[in-house]
Protein backbone atom coordinates (compact mmCIF):
# COMPACT_ATOMS: atom_id res chain seq x y z
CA UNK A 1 -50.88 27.93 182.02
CA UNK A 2 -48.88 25.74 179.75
CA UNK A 3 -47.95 23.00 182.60
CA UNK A 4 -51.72 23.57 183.79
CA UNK A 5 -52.83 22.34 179.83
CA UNK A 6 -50.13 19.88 179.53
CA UNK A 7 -51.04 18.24 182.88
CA UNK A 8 -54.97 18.01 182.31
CA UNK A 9 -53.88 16.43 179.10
CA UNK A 10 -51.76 13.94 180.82
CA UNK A 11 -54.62 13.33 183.06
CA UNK A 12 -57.02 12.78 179.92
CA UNK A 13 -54.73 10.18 178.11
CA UNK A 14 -53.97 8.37 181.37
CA UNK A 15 -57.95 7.99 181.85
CA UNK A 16 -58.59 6.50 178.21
CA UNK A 17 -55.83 4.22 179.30
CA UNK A 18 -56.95 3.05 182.34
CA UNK A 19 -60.10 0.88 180.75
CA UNK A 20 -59.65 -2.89 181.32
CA UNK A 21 -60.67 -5.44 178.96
CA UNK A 22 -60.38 -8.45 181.13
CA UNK A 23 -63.30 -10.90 180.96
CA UNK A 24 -64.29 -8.91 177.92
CA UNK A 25 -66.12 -10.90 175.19
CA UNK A 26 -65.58 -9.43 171.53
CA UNK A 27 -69.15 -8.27 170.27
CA UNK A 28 -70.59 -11.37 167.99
CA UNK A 29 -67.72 -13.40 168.38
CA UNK A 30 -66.67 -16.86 170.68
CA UNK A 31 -63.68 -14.77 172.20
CA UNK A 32 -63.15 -13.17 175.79
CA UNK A 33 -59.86 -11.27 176.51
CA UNK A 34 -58.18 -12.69 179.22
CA UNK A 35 -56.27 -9.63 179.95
CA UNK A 36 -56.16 -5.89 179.32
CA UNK A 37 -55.14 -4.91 175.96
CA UNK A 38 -57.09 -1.86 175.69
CA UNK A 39 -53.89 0.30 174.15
CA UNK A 40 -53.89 -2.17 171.43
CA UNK A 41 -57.66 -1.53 170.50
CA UNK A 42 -57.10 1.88 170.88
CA UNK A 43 -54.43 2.36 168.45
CA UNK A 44 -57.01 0.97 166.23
CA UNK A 45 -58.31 5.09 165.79
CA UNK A 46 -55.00 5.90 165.04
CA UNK A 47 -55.51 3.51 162.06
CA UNK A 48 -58.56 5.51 160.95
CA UNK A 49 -57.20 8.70 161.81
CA UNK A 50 -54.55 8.23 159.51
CA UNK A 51 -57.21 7.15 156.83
CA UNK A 52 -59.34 10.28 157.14
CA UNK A 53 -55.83 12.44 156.68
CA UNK A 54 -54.59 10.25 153.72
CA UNK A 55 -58.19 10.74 151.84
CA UNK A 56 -58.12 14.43 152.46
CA UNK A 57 -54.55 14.50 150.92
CA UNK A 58 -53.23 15.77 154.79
CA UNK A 59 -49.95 14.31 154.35
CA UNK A 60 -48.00 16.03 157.14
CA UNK A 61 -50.94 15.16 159.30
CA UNK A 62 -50.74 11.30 158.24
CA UNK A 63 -47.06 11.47 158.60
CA UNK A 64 -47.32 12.82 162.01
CA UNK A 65 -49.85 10.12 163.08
CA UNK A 66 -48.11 7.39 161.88
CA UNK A 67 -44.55 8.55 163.55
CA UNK A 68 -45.91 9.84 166.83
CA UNK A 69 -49.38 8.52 167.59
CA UNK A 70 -52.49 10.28 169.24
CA UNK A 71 -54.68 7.57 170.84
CA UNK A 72 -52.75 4.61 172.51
CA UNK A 73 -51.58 4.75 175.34
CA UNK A 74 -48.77 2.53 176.91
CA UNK A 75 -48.92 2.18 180.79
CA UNK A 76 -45.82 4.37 181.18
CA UNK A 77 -48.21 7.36 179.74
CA UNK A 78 -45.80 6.96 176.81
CA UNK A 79 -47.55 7.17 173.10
CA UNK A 80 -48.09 3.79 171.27
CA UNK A 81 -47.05 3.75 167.54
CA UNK A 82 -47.96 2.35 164.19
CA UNK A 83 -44.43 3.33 162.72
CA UNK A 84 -43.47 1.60 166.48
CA UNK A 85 -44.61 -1.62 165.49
CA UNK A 86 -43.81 -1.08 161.74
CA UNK A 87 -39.87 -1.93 162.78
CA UNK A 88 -40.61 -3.65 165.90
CA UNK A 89 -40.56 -7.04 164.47
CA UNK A 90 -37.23 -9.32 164.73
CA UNK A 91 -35.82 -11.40 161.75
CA UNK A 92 -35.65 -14.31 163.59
CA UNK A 93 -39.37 -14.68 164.19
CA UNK A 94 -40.96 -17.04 161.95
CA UNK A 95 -42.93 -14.49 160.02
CA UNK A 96 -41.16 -11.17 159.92
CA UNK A 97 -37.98 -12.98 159.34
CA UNK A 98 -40.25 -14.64 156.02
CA UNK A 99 -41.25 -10.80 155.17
CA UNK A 100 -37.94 -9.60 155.48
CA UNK A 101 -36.15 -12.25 153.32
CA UNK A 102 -38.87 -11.70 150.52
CA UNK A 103 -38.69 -8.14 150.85
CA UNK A 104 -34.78 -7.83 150.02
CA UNK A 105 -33.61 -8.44 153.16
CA UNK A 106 -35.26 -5.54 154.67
CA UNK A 107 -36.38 -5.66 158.12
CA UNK A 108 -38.26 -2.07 157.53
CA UNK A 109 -40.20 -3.32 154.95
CA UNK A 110 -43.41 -2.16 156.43
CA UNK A 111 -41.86 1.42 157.19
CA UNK A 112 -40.48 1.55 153.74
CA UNK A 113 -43.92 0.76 152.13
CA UNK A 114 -45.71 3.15 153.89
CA UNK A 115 -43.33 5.86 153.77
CA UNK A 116 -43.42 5.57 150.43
CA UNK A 117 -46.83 6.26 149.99
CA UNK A 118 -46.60 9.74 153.02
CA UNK A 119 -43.94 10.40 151.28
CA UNK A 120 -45.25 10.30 146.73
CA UNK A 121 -42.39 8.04 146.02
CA UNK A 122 -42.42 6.83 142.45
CA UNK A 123 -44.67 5.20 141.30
CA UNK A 124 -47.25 6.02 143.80
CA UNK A 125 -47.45 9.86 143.11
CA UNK A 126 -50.96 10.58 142.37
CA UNK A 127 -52.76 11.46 145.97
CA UNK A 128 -55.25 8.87 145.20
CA UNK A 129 -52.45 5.91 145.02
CA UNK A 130 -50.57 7.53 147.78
CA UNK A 131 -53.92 7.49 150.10
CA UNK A 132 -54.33 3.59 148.85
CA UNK A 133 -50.83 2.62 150.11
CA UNK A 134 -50.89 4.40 153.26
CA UNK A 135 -54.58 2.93 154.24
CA UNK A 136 -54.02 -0.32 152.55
CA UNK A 137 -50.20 -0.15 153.98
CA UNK A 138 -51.36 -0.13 157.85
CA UNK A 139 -54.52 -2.09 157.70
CA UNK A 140 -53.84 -4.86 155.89
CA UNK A 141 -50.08 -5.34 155.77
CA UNK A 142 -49.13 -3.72 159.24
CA UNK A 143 -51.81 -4.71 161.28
CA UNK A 144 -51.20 -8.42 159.59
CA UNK A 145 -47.22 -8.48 160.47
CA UNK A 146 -47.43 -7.45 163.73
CA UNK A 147 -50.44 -9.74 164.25
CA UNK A 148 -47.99 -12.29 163.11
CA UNK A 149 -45.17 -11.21 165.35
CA UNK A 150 -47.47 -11.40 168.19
CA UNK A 151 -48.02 -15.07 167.13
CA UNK A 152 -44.56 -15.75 167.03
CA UNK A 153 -43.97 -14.41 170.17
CA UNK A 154 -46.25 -16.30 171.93
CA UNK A 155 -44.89 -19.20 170.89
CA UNK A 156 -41.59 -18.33 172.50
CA UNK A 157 -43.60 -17.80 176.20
CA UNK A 158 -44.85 -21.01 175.86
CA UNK A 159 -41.55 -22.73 175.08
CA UNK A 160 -39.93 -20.30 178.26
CA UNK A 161 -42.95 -21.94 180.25
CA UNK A 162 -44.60 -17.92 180.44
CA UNK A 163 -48.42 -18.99 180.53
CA UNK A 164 -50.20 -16.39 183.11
CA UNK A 165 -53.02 -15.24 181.02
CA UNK A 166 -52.14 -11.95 182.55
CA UNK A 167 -48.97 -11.18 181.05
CA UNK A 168 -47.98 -14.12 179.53
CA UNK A 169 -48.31 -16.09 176.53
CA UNK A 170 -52.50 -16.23 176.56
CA UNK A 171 -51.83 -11.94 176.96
CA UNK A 172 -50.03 -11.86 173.74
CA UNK A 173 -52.88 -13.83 171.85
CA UNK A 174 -54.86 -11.26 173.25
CA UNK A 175 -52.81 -8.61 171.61
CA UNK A 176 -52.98 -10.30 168.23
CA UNK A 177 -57.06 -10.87 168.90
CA UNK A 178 -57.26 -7.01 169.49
CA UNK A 179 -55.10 -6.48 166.60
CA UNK A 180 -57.19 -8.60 164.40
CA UNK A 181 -60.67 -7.00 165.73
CA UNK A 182 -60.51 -3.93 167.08
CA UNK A 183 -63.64 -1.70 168.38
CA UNK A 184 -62.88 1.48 168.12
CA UNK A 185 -63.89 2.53 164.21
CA UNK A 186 -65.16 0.44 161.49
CA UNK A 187 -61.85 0.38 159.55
CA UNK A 188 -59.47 0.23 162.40
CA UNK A 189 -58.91 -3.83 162.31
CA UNK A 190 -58.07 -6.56 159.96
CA UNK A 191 -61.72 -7.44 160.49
CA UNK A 192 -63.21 -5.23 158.12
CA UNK A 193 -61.32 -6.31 155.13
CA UNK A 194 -62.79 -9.38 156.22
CA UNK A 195 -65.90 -8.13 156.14
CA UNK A 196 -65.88 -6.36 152.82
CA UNK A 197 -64.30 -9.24 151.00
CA UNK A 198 -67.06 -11.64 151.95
CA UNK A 199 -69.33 -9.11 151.44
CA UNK A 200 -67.87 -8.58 147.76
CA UNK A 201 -67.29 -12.82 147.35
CA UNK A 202 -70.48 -13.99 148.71
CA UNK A 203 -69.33 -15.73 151.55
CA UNK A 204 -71.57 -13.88 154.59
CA UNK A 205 -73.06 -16.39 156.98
CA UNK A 206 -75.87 -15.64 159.55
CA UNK A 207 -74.65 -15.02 163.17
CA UNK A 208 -76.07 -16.48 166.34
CA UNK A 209 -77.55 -12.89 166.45
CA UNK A 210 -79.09 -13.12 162.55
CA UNK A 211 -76.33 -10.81 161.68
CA UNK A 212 -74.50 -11.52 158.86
CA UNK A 213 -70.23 -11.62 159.32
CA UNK A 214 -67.74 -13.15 157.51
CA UNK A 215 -66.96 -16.95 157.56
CA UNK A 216 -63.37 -15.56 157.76
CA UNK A 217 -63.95 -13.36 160.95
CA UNK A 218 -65.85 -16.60 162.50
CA UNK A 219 -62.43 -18.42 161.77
CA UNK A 220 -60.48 -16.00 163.31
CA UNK A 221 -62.27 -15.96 166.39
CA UNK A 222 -62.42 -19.77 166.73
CA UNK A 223 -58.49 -19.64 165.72
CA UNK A 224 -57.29 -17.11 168.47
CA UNK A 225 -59.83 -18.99 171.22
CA UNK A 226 -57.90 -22.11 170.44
CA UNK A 227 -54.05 -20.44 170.60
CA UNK A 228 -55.27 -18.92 174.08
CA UNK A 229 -56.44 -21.98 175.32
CA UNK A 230 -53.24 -23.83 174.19
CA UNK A 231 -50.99 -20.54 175.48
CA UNK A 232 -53.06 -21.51 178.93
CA UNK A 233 -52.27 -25.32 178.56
CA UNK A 234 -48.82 -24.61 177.59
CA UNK A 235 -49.06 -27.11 174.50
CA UNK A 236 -47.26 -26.27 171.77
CA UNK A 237 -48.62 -28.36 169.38
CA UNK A 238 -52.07 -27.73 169.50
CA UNK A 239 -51.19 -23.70 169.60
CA UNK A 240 -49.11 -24.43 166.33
CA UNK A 241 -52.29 -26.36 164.65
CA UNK A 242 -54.72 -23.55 165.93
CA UNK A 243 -52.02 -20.74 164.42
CA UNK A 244 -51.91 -22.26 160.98
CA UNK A 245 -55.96 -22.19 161.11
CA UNK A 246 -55.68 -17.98 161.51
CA UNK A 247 -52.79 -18.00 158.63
CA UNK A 248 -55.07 -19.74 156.10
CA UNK A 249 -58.08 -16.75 157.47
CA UNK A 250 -55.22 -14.09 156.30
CA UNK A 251 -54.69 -16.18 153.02
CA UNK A 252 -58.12 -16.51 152.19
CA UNK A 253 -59.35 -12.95 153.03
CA UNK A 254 -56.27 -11.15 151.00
CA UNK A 255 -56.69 -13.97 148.18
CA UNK A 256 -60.29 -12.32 147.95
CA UNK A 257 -58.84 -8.69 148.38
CA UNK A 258 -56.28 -9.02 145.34
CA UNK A 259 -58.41 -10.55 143.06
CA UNK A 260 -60.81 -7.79 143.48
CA UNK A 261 -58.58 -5.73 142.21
CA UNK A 262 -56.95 -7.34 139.46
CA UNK A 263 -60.54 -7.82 137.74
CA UNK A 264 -60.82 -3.63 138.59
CA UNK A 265 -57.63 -3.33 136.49
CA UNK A 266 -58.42 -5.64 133.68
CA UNK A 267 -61.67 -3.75 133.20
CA UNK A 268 -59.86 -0.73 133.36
CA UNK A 269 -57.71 -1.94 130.69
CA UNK A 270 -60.63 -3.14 128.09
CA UNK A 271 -62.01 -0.02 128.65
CA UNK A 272 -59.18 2.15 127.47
CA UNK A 273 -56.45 0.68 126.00
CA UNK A 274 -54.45 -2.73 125.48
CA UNK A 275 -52.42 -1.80 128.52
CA UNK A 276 -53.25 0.46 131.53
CA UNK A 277 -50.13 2.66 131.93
CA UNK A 278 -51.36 5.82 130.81
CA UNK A 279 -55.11 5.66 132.42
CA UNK A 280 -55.74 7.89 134.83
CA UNK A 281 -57.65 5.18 137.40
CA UNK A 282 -54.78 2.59 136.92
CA UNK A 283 -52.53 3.69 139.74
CA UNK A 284 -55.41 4.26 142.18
CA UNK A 285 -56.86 0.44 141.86
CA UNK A 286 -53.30 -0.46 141.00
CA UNK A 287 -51.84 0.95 144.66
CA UNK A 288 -54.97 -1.38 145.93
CA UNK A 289 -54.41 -4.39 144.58
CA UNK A 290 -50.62 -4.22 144.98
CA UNK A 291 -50.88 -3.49 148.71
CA UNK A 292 -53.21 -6.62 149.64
CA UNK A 293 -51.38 -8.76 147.67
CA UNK A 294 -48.18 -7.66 150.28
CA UNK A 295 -49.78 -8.90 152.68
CA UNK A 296 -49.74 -12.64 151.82
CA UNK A 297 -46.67 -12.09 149.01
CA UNK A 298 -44.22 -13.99 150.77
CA UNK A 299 -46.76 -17.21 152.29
CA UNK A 300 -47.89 -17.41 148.35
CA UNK A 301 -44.15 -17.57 147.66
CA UNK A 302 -43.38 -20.31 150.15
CA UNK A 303 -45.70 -22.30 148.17
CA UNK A 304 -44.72 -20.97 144.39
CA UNK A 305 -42.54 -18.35 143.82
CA UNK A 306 -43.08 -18.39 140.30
CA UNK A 307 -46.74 -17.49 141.03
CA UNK A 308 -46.07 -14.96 143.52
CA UNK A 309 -43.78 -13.20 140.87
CA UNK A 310 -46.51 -13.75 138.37
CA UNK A 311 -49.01 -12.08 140.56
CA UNK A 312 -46.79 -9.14 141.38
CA UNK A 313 -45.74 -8.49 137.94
CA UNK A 314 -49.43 -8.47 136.31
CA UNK A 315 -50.55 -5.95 139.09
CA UNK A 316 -47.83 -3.43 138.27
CA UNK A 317 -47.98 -3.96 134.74
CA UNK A 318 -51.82 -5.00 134.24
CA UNK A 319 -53.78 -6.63 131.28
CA UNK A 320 -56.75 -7.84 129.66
CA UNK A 321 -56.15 -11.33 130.33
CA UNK A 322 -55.11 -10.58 134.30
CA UNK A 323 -57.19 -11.42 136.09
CA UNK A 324 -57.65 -15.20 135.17
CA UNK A 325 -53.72 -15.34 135.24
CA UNK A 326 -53.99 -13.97 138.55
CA UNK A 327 -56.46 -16.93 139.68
CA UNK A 328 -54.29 -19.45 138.06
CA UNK A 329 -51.47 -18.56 140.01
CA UNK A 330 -53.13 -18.30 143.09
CA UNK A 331 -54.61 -22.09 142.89
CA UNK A 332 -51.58 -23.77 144.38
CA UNK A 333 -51.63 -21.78 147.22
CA UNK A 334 -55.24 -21.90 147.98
CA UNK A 335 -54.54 -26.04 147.48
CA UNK A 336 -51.92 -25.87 149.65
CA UNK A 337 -53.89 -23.57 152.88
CA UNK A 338 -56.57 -26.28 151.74
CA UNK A 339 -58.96 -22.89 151.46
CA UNK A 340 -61.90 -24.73 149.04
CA UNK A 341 -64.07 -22.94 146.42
CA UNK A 342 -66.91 -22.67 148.77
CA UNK A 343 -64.51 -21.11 151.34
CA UNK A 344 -62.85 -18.67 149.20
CA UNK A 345 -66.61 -17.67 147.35
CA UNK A 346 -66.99 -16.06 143.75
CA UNK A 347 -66.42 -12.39 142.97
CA UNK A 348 -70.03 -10.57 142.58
CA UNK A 349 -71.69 -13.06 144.10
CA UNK A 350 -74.97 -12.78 146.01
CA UNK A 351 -74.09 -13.95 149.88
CA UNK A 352 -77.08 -16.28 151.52
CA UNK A 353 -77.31 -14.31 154.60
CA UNK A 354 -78.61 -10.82 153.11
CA UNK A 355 -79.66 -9.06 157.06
CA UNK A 356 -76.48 -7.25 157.36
């Protein structure tokens, strides 16, 4: 009876993962996947899976998620991940190696972070700031670093002359396009922080559709369309111009994210006290705003470390002046990714598109 289960389970998984995205256009974007990367949508549930356990306080259910993976499926039959890619990366890539370095030399950094939060590691104890740095952990920072890696890594195909949009350099764009997007829950992707952050900034433009998305999401799209065609091309230089394009969407949108919450925690802080420490909602928002920040820590430090520092510091030990400290310090990075006023919007502001 057991092998009898076990094998109509096989049989299941093996099904979900035979699904072929080739020639697949991403819903309301200018993209088509040029190969199958359905396993890496997929593993997009696991990311809400994990989400739903976290806000019910399911820890060992999280944990189990995270470390062994229910719903993508690699073409050996084998389970896909998250913890998988967590400390899949390589120093010498161009961006984990720039995560590592900032994050004391530790090539688990991702692991470490989330762990932390399965795990109530000091100071994120409360189930509330726990659920924040597991969620925030693997949607914004995980899905962003391996996004990265899969950038990284394309360049390297393209340099080794690895261009078949089958399993070559183009496939590995599709990877990071799946990564970014997703399709198979709202919050599975990078795309809804996107989303919510233009949503919360103003910034929603009208779709060919009337739909309103994110000017960030639109970026991304035209970003990734441009690395595959380069990846096709083989032309290094115009997949390197096209890359920096998606790195200034991942500046922009996580810009937006942390200085959500640092004006959260500075009106957390008026309200009760001169500082936050002791205030019951400070480690919830806190846990938020320091896990988006992560995600673009080290690029804001290539420009400034003093900033980045400053940034880090006033989220773990917030203020009443905080969160026009944090926008100060964020100015020469936003200079630097060229990411305008009009780009980067105004927190509470009305959008122009309002049919979303």
């Amino acid at each position: 009876m057991r092998t009898a289960m076990r094998t109509v389970i096989f049989a299941c998984l093996m099904a979900l993962a035979l699904a072929d995205t080739t020639g697949t256009a991403l819903p309301g974007y200018d993209y088509t996947f040029g190969s199958d990367v359905q396993g890496y949508l997929d593993i997009s549930q696991d990311v809400c899976d994990i989400a739903a356990a976290a806000d019910a306080s399911d820890w060992a259910t999280a944990d189990t998620l995270y470390r062994v993976g229910r719903n993508s499926i690699r073409s050996t039959g084998e389970l896909r991940t998250l913890q998988g890619w967590a400390i899949d990366g390589s120093d010498e890539e161009a961006h984990w190696g720039l995560f590592s370095r900032y994050y004391g030399n530790d090539s688990a950094w991702l692991d470490t972070f989330i762990t932390a939060g399965l795990e109530g590691e000091d100071p994120w104890t409360s189930d509330a700031a726990r659920a924040q740095i597991v969620k925030k952990g693997i949607q914004s920072n995980l899905l962003t670093a391996y996004m990265f890696h899969e950038v990284d890594e394309a360049v390297e195909e393209i340099e080794a002359g690895e261009t078949d949009p089958a399993g070559g350099a183009p496939h590995v764009i599709d990877e990071a396009a799946a990564i970014y997007f997703s399709n198979k829950c709202a919050a599975g992707g990078i795309a809804d922080v996107a989303t919510k952050r233009a949503t919360t900034f103003g910034t929603l433009v009208a779709a060919a559709d009337g739909t309103c998305v994110a000017p960030t999401n639109v970026a991304a799209a035209a970003a990734l369309k441009a690395m595959q065609a380069a990846a096709l091309a083989g032309d290094v230089a115009a997949y390197s111009t096209a890359a920096m394009g998606l790195e200034k969407v991942i500046v922009t949108i996580f810009t937006q994210a942390t200085l959500t919450y640092a004006s959260e925690l500075q009106e957390i802080v008026e309200a009760g006290s001169e500082t936050a420490g002791a205030l019951p909602d400070t480690a919830e928002a806190a846990a938020e705003g320091t896990a988006f920040f992560r995600t673009i820590a080290p690029l804001v430090a290539q420009v400034s470390e003093e900033d980045a520092a400053t940034i880090s510091a006033l989220l773990a030990a917030p203020t009443a002046t905080m969160a026009g400290e944090i926008s100060d310090a964020f100015q020469a990075t936003l200079d630097a990714y060229a990411i305008t006023p009009a780009e980067l919007g105004t927190l509470n502001a009305a959008s122009a598109c309002t049919s979303a």
